[in-house]
C-alpha atoms as a PDB file:
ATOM      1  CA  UNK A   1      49.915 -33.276  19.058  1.00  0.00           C
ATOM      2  CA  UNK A   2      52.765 -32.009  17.264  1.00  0.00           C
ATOM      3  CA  UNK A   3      56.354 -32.397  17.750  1.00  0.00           C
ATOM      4  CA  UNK A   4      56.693 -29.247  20.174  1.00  0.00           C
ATOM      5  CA  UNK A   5      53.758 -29.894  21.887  1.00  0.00           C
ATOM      6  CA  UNK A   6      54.651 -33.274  22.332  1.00  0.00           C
ATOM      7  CA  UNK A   7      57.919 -32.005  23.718  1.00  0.00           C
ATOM      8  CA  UNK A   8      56.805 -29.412  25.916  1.00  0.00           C
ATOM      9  CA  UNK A   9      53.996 -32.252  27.190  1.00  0.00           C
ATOM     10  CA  UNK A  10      56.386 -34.338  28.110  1.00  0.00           C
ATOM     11  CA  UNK A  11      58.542 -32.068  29.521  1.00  0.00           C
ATOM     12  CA  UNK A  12      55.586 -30.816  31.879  1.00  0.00           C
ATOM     13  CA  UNK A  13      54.798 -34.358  32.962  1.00  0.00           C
ATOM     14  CA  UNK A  14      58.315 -35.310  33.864  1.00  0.00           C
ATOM     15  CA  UNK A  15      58.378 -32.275  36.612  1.00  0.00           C
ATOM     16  CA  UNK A  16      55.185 -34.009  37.751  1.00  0.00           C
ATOM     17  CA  UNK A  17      56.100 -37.487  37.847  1.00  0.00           C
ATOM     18  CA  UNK A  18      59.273 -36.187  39.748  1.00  0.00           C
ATOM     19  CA  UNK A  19      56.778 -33.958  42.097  1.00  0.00           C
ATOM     20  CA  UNK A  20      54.989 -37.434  42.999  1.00  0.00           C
ATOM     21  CA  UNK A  21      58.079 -39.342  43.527  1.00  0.00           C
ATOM     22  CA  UNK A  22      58.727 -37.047  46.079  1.00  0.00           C
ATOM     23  CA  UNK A  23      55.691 -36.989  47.501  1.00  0.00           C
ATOM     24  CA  UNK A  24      55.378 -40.598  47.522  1.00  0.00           C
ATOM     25  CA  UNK A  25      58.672 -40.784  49.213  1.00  0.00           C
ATOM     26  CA  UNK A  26      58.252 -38.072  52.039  1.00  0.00           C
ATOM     27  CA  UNK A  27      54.580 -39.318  52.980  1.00  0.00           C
ATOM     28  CA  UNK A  28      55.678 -43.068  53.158  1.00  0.00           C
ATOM     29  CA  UNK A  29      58.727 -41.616  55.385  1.00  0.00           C
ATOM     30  CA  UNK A  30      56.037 -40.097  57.095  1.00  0.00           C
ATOM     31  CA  UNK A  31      54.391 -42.965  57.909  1.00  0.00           C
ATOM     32  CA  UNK A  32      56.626 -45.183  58.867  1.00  0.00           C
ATOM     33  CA  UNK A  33      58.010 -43.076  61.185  1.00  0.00           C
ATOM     34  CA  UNK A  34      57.290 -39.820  63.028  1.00  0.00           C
ATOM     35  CA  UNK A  35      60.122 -37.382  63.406  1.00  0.00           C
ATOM     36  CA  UNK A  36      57.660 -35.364  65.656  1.00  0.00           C
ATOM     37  CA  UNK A  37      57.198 -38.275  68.320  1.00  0.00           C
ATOM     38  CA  UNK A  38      60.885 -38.959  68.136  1.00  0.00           C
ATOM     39  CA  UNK A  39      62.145 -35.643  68.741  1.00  0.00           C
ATOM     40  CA  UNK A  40      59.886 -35.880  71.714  1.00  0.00           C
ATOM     41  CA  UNK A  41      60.573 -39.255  72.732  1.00  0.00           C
ATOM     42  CA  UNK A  42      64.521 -38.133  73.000  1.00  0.00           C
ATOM     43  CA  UNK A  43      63.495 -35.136  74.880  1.00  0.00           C
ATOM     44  CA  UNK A  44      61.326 -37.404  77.423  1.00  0.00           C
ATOM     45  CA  UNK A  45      64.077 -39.247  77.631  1.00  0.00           C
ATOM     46  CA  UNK A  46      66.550 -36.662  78.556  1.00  0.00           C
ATOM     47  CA  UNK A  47      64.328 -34.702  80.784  1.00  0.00           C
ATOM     48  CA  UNK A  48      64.447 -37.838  83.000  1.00  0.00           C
ATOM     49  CA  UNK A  49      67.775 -38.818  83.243  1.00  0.00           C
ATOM     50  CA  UNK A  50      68.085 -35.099  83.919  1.00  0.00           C
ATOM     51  CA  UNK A  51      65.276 -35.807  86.635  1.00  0.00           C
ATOM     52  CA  UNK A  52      67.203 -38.910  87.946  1.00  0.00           C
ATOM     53  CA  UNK A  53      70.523 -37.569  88.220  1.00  0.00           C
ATOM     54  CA  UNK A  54      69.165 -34.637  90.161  1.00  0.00           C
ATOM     55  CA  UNK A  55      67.233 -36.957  92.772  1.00  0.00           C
ATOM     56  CA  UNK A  56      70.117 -38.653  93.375  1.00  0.00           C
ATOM     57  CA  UNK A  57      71.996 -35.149  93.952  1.00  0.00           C
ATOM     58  CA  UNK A  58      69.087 -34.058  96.239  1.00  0.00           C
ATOM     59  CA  UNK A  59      69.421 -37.288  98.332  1.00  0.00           C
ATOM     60  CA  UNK A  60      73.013 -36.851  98.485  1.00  0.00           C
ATOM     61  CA  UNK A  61      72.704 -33.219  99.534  1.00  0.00           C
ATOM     62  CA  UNK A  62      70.118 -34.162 101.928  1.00  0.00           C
ATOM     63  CA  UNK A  63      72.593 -36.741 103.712  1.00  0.00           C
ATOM     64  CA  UNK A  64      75.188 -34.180 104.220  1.00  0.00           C
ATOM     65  CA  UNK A  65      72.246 -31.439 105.263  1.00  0.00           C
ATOM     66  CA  UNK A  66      71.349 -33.843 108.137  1.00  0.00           C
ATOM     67  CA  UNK A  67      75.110 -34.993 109.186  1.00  0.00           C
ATOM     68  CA  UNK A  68      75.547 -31.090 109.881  1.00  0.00           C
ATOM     69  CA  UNK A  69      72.566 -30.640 111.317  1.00  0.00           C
ATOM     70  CA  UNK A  70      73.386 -33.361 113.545  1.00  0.00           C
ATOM     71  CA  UNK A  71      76.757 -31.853 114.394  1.00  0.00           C
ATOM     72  CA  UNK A  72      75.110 -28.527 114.824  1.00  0.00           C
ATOM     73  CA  UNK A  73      72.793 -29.627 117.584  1.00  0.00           C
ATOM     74  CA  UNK A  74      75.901 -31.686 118.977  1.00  0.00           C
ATOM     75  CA  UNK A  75      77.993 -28.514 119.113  1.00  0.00           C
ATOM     76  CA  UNK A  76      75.236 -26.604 120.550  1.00  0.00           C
ATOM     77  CA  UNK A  77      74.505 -28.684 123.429  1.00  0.00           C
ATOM     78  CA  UNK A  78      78.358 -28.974 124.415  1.00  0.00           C
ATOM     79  CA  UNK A  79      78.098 -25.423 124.236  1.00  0.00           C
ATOM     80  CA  UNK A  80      75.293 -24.403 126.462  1.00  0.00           C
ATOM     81  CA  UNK A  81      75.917 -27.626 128.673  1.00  0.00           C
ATOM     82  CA  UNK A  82      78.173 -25.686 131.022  1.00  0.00           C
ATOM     83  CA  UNK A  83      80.663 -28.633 131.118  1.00  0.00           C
ATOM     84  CA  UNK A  84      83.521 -26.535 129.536  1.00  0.00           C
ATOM     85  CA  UNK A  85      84.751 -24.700 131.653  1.00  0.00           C
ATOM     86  CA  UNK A  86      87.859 -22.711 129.688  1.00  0.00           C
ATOM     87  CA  UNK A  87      87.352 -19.602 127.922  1.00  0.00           C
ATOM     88  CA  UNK A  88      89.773 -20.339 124.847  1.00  0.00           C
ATOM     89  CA  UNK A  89      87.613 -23.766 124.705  1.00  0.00           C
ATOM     90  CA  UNK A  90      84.355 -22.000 124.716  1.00  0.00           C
ATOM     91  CA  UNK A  91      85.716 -19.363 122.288  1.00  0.00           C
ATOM     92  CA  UNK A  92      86.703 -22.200 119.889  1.00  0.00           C
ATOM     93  CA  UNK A  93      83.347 -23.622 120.076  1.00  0.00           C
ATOM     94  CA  UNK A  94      81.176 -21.004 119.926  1.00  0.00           C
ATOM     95  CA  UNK A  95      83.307 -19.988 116.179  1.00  0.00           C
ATOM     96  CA  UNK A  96      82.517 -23.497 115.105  1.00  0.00           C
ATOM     97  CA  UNK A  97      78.629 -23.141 116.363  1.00  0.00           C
ATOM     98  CA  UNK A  98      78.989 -20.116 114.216  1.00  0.00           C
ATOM     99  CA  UNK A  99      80.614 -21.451 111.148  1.00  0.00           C
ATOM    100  CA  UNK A 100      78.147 -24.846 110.768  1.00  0.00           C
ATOM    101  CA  UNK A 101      75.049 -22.431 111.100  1.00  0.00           C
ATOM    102  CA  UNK A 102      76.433 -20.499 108.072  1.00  0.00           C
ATOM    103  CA  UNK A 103      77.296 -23.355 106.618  1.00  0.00           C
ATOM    104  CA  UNK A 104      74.211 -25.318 106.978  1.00  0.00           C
ATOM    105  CA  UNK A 105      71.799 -22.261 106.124  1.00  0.00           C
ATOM    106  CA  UNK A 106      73.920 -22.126 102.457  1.00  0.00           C
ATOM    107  CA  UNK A 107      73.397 -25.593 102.258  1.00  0.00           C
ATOM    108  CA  UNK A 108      69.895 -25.880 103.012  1.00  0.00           C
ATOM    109  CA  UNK A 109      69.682 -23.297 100.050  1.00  0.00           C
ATOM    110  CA  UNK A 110      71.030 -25.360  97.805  1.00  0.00           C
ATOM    111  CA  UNK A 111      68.918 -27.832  98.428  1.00  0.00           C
ATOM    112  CA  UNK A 112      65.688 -25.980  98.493  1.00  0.00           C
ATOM    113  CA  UNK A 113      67.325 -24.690  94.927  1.00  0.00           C
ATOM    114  CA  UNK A 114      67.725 -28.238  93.912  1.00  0.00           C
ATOM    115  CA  UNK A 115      64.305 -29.378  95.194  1.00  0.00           C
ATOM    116  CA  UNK A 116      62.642 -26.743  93.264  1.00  0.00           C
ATOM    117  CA  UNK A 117      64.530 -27.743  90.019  1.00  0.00           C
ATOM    118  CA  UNK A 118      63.572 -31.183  90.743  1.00  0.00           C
ATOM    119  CA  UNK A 119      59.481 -29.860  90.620  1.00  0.00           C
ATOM    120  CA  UNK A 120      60.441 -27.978  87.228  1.00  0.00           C
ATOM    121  CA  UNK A 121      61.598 -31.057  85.902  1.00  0.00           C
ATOM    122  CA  UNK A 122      58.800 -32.984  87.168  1.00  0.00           C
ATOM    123  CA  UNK A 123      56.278 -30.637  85.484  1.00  0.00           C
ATOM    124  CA  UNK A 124      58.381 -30.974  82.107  1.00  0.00           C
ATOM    125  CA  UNK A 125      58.390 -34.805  81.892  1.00  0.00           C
ATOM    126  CA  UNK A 126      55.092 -34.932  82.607  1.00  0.00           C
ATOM    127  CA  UNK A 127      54.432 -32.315  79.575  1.00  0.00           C
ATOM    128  CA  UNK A 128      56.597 -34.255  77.461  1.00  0.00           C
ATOM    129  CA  UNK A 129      54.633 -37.788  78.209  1.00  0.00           C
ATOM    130  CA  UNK A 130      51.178 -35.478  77.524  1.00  0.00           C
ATOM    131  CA  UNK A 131      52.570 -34.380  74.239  1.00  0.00           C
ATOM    132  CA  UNK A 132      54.309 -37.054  73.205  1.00  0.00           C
ATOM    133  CA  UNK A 133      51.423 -39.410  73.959  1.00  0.00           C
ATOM    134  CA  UNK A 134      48.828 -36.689  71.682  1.00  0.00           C
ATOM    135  CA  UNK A 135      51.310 -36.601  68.904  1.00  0.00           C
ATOM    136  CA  UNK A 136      51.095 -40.770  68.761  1.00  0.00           C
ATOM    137  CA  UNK A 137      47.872 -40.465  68.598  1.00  0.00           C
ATOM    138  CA  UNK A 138      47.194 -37.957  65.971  1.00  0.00           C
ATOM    139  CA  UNK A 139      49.497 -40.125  63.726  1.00  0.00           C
ATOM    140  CA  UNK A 140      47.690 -42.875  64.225  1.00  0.00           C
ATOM    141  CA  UNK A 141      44.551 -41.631  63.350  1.00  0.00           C
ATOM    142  CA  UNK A 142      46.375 -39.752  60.464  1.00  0.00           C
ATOM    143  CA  UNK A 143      47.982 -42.888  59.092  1.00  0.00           C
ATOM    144  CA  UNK A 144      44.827 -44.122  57.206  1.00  0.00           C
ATOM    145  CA  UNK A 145      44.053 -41.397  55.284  1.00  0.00           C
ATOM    146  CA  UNK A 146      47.867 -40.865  54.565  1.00  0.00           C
ATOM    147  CA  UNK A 147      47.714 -44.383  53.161  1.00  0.00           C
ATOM    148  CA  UNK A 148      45.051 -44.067  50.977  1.00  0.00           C
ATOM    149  CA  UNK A 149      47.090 -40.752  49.665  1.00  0.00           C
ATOM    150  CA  UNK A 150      49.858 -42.618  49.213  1.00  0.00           C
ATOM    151  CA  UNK A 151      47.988 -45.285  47.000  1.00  0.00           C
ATOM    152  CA  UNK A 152      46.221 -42.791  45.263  1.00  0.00           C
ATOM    153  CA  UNK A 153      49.054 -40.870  44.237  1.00  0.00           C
ATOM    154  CA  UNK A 154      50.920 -44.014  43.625  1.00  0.00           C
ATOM    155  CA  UNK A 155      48.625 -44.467  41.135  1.00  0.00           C
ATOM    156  CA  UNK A 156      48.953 -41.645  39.347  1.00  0.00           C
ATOM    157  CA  UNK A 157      52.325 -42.040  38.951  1.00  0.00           C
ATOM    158  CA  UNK A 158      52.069 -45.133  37.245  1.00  0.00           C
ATOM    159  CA  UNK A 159      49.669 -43.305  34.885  1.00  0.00           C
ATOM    160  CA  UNK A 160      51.783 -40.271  34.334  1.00  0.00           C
ATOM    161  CA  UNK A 161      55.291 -42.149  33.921  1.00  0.00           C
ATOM    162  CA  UNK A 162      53.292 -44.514  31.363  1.00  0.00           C
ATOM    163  CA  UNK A 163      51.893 -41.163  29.301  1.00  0.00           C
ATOM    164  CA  UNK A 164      55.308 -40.020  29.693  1.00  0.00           C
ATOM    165  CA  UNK A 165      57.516 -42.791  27.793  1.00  0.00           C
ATOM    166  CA  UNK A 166      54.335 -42.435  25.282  1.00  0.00           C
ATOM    167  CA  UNK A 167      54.846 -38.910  24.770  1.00  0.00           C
ATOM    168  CA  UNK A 168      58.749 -39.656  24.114  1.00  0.00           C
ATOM    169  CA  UNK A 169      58.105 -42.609  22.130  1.00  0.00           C
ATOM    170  CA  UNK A 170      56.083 -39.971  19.662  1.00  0.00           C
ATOM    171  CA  UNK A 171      58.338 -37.259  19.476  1.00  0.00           C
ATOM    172  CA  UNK A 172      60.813 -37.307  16.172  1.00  0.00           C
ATOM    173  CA  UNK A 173      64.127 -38.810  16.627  1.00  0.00           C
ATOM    174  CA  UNK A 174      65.858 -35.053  16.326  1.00  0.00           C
ATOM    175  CA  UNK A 175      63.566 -33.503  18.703  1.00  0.00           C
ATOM    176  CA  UNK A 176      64.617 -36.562  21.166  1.00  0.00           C
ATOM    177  CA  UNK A 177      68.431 -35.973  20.250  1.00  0.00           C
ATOM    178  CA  UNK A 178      68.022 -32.194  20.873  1.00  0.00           C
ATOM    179  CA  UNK A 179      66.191 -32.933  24.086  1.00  0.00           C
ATOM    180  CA  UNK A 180      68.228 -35.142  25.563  1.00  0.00           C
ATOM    181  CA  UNK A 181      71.263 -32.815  24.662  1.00  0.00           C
ATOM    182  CA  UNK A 182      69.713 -29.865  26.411  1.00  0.00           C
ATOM    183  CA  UNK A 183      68.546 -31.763  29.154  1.00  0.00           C
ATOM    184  CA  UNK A 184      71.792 -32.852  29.836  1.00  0.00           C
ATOM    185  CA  UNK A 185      72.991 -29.872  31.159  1.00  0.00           C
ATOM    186  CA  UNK A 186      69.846 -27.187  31.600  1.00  0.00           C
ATOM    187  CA  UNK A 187      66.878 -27.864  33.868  1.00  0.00           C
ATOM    188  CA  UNK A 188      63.796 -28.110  31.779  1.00  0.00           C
ATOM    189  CA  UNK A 189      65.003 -28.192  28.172  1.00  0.00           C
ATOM    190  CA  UNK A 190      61.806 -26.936  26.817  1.00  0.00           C
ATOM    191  CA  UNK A 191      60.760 -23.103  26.599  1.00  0.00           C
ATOM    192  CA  UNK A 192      57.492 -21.509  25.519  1.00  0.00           C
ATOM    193  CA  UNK A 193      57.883 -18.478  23.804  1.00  0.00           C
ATOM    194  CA  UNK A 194      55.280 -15.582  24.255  1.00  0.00           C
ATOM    195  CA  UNK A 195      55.408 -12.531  22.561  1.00  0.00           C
ATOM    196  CA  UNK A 196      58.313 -13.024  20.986  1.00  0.00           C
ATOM    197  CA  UNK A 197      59.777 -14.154  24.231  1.00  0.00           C
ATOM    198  CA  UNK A 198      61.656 -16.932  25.759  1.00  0.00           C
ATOM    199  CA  UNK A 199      59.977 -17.249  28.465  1.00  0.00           C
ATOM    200  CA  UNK A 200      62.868 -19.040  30.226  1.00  0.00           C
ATOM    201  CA  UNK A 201      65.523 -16.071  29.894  1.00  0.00           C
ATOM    202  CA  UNK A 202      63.677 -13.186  28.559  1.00  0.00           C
ATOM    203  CA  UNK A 203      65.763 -12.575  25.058  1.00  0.00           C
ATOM    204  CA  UNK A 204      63.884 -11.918  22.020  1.00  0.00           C
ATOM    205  CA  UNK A 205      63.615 -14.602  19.112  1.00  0.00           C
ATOM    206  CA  UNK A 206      64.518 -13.177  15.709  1.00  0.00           C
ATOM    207  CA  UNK A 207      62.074 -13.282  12.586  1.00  0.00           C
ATOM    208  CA  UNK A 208      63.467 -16.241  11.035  1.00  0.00           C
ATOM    209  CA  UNK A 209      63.339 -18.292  14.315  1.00  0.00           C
ATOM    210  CA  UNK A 210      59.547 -16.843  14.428  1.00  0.00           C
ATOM    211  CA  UNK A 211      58.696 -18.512  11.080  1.00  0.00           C
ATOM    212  CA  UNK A 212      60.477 -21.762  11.978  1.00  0.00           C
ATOM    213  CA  UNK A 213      58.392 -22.155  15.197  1.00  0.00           C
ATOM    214  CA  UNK A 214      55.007 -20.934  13.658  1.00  0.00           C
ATOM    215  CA  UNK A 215      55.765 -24.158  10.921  1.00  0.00           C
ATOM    216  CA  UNK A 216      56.550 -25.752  14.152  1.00  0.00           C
ATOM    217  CA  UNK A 217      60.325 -26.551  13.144  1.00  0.00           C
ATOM    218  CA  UNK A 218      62.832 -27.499  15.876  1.00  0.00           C
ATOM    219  CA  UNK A 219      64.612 -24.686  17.193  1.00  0.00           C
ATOM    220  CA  UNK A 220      66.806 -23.655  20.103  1.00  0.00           C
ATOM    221  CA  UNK A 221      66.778 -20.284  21.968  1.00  0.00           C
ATOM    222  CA  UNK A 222      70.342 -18.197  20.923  1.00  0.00           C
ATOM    223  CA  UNK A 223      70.833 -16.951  24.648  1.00  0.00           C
ATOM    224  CA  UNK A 224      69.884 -20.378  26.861  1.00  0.00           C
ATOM    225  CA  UNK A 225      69.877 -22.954  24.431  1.00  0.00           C
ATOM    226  CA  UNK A 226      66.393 -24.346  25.219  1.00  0.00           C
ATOM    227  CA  UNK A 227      63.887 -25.864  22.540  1.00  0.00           C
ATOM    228  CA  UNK A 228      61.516 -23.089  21.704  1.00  0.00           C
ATOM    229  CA  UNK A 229      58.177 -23.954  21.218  1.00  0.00           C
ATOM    230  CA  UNK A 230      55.156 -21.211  20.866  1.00  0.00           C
ATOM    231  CA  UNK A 231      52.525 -21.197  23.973  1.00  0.00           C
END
């Protein structure tokens, strides 16, 4: 290979030995750990606590439902036992009869409320322990395969960084000097140039830079500044 097709080489296998890197990295993330099952584990987790807290509200709830129950049925035998005798008394009485009914039948709504919240959550930590136990399960029988991946691409890596410091190794010193240059403050230094084209920003080359790529002379785009090379 020439000089710009050395250049332009390497330039196409440092985007892939950065692709694998990153594929490397995000697979061995992967298996290591599963942000799938954790998301799921937390929200196991929190369903029950939410589950726990609202059995102990329910019990609670259901203590104070039977205390005024208990009163109720208290109240309503003094009041039909015919002991009191005075109206004011039995007036007085009869309101409060009145008042722990009301009382009790919003109470025992709450409760039913809170006991059918308590089956919702039920339902939902079971779900959670379903899918959380499928999604363990699927990475485990995914990890193998995702190893040998891993390997394979690990692999390649080594063979593409190795071709890579080749490729740079062969390219002339200027062509390094203007690479590195370019690189050091443009994404992918290297442009093709089709049709008369940089293919990177679109401008036109002129004649003369024409000639100098066609003897395949280093040259640098006027408008973006990146090493031209023809496709």
């Amino acid at each position: 290979m020439n000089a710009p097709e050395l250049a332009l080489h390497h330039q196409r296998l440092a985007a892939r030995v950065a692709q694998l890197r990153a594929q490397i990295q995000r697979q061995q993330a992967e298996l290591s750990s599963d942000p799938e099952a954790e998301s799921l584990q937390r929200a196991l987790e929190e369903a029950t606590a939410t589950r726990q807290g609202l059995e102990l509200r329910l019990r609670d709830r259901d203590r104070e439902v039977e205390s005024r129950r208990s009163r109720l049925k208290a109240r309503e035998r003094d009041l039909m036992s015919g002991r009191i005798k005075n109206p004011t008394e039995l007036m007085k009485l009869d309101q409060e009869v009145r008042h722990l009914k009301t009382t009790l039948n919003t109470e025992e709504d709450a409760e039913l409320e809170l006991m059918e919240e308590q089956e919702r959550l039920e339902k939902e930590v079971q779900r959670l322990g379903r899918t959380l136990e499928a999604e363990r399960r699927r990475a485990a029988e995914a990890a193998p395969a995702l190893g040998e991946r891993i390997d394979r691409e690990e692999a390649e890596l080594a063979a593409a960084t190795s071709e890579l410091a080749s490729t740079w190794d062969q390219l002339p010193a200027d062509w390094q000097a203007a690479y590195r240059r370019v690189a050091s403050r443009i994404a992918n230094p290297v442009a093709e140039v089709v049709g008369n084209k940089c293919q990177a920003c679109r401008v036109a080359v002129t004649s003369n830079g024409m000639q100098v790529l066609r003897r395949a002379g280093l040259i640098q785009c006027d408008n973006c500044g990146r090493i031209l090379v023809v496709a």
